[in-house]
Protein backbone atom coordinates (compact mmCIF):
# COMPACT_ATOMS: atom_id res chain seq x y z
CA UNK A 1 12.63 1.21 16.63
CA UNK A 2 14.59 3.95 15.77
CA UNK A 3 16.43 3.14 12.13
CA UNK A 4 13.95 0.67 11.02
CA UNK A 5 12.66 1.59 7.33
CA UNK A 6 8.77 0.83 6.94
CA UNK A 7 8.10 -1.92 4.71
CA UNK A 8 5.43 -1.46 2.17
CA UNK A 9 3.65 -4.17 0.04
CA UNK A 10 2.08 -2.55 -3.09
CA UNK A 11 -0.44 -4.68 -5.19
CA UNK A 12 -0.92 -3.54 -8.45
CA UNK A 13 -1.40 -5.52 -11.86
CA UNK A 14 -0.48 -2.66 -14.12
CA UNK A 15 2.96 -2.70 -14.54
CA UNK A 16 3.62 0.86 -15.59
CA UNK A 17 1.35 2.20 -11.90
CA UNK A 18 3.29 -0.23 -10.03
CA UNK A 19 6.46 0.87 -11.02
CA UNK A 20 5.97 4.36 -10.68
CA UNK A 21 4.30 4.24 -7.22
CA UNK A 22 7.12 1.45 -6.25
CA UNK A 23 9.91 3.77 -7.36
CA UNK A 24 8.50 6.83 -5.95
CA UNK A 25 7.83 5.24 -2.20
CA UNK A 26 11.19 4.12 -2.66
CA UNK A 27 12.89 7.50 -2.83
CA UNK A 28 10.88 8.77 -0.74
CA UNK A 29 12.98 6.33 2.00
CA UNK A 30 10.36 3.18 2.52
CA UNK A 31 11.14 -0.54 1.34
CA UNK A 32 8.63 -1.23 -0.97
CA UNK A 33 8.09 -5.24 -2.17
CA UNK A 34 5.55 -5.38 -5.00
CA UNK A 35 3.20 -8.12 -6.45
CA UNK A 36 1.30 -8.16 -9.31
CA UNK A 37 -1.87 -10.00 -7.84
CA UNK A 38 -3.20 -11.90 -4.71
CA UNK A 39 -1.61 -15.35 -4.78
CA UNK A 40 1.85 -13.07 -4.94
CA UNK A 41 0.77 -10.49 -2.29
CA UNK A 42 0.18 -13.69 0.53
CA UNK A 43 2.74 -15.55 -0.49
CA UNK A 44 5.42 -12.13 0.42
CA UNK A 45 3.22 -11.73 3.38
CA UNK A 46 4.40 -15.01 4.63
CA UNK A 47 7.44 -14.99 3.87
CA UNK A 48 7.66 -11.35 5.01
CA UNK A 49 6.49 -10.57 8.13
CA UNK A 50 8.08 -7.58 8.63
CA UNK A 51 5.88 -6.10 6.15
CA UNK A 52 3.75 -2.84 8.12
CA UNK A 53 1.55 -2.26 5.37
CA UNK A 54 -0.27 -2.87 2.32
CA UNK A 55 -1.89 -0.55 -0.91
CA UNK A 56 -3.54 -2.80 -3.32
CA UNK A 57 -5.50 -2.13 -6.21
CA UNK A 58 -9.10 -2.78 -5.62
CA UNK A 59 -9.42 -4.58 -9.16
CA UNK A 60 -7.15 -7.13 -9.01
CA UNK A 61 -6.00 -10.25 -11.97
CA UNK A 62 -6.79 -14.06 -11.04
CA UNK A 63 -10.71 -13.76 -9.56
CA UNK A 64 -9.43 -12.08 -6.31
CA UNK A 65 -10.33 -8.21 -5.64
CA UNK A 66 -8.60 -6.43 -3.25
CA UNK A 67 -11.40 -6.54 -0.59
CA UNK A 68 -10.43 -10.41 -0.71
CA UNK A 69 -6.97 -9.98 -0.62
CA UNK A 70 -7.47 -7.87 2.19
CA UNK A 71 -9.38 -10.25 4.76
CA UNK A 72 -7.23 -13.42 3.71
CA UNK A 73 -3.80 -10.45 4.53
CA UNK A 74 -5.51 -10.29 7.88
CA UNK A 75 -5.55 -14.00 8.32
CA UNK A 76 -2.20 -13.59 8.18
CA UNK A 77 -1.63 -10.36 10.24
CA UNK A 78 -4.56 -9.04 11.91
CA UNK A 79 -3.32 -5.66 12.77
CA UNK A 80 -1.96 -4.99 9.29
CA UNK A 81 -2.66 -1.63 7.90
CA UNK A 82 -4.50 -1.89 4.34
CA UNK A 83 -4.85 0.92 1.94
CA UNK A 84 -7.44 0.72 -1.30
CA UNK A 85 -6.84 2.50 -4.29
CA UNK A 86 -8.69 2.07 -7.87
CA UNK A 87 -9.08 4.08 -10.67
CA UNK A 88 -12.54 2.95 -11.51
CA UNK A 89 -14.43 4.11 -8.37
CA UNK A 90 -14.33 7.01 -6.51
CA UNK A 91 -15.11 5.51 -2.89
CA UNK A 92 -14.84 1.86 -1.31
CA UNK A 93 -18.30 0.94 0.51
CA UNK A 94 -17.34 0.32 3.75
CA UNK A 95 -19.10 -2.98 4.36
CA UNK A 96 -16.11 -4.00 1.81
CA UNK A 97 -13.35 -2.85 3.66
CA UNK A 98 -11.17 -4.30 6.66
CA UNK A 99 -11.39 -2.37 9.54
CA UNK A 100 -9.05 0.85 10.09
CA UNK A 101 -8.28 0.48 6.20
CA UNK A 102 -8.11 3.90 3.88
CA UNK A 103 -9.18 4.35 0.46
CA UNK A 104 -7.77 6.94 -2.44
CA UNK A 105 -8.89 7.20 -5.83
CA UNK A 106 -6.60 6.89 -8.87
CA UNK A 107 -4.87 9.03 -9.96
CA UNK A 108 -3.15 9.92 -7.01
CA UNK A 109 0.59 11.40 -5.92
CA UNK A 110 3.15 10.00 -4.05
CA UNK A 111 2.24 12.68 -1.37
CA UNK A 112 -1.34 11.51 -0.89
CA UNK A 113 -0.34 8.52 -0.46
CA UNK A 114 2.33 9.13 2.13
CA UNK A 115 -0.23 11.35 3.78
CA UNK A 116 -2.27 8.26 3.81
CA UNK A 117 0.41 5.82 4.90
CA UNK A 118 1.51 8.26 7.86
CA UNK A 119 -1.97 8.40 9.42
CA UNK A 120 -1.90 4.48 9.30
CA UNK A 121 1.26 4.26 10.96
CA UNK A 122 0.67 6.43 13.12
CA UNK A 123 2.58 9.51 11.62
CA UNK A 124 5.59 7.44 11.82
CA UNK A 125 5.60 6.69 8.21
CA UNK A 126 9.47 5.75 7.26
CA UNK A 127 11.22 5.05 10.28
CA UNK A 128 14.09 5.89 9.19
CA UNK A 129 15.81 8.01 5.68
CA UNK A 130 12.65 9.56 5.15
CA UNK A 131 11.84 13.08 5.82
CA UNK A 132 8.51 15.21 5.02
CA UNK A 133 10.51 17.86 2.80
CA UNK A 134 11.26 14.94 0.59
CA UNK A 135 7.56 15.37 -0.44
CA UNK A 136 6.69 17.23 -3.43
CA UNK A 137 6.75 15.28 -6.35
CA UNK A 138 3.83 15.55 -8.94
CA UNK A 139 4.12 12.46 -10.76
CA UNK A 140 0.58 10.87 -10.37
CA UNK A 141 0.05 7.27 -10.37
């Protein structure tokens, strides 16, 4: 697979966080699509199967969390790596998440969650332009 960029689908209904995590995965070499809530989240996961993972926000617009989000993505694509974040808790009960899924706490870098995204991928991260020097930014989002 050598060349192929990861593809990352961040959910995140805060347009400010979004942007800044979008922009900062994206220098940091990954293809990053974005949606602002669930229905938009599925809807690129069909049409984008060459999505390897997904962050979402745990709190979420529209009456779906991310928990939910999460089991309907693996529907979709069983195997797909999830990753939790939210600024108003501090740890995901388990019984909540999809199996194999991380959470991190807002706020968080762009290193933490390449750290994160790395051990989900199996340290394979950005297949491609990406390189762990590029690492060291201290915007928080």
């Amino acid at each position: 697979m050598h060349g192929h960029q990861s593809v990352l689908l961040v959910v995140e209904d805060d347009f400010l966080v979004r942007l800044t995590l979008v922009d900062a995965l994206g220098d940091m070499g990954f293809e990053v699509l974005e949606a602002e809530d669930a229905r938009a989240a599925l809807s690129l996961l069909c049409d984008h199967p060459e999505i390897d993972l997904m962050l979402t926000d745990i709190n979420l617009p529209g009456g779906s969390d991310g928990f939910a989000l999460a089991r309907a993505a693996r529907v979709i694509r069983a195997g797909l790596p999830v990753i939790y974040a939210s600024g108003r808790y501090n740890r995901a009960e388990p019984h909540q998440q999809v199996s194999g899924s991380r959470f991190i706490a807002k706020p968080f870098t762009p290193t933490l969650a390449v750290a994160v995204i790395a051990d989900l991928l199996g340290g394979d991260a950005a297949r491609g332009p990406f390189r762990p020097e590029q690492i060291g930014t201290d915007r928080r989002v």
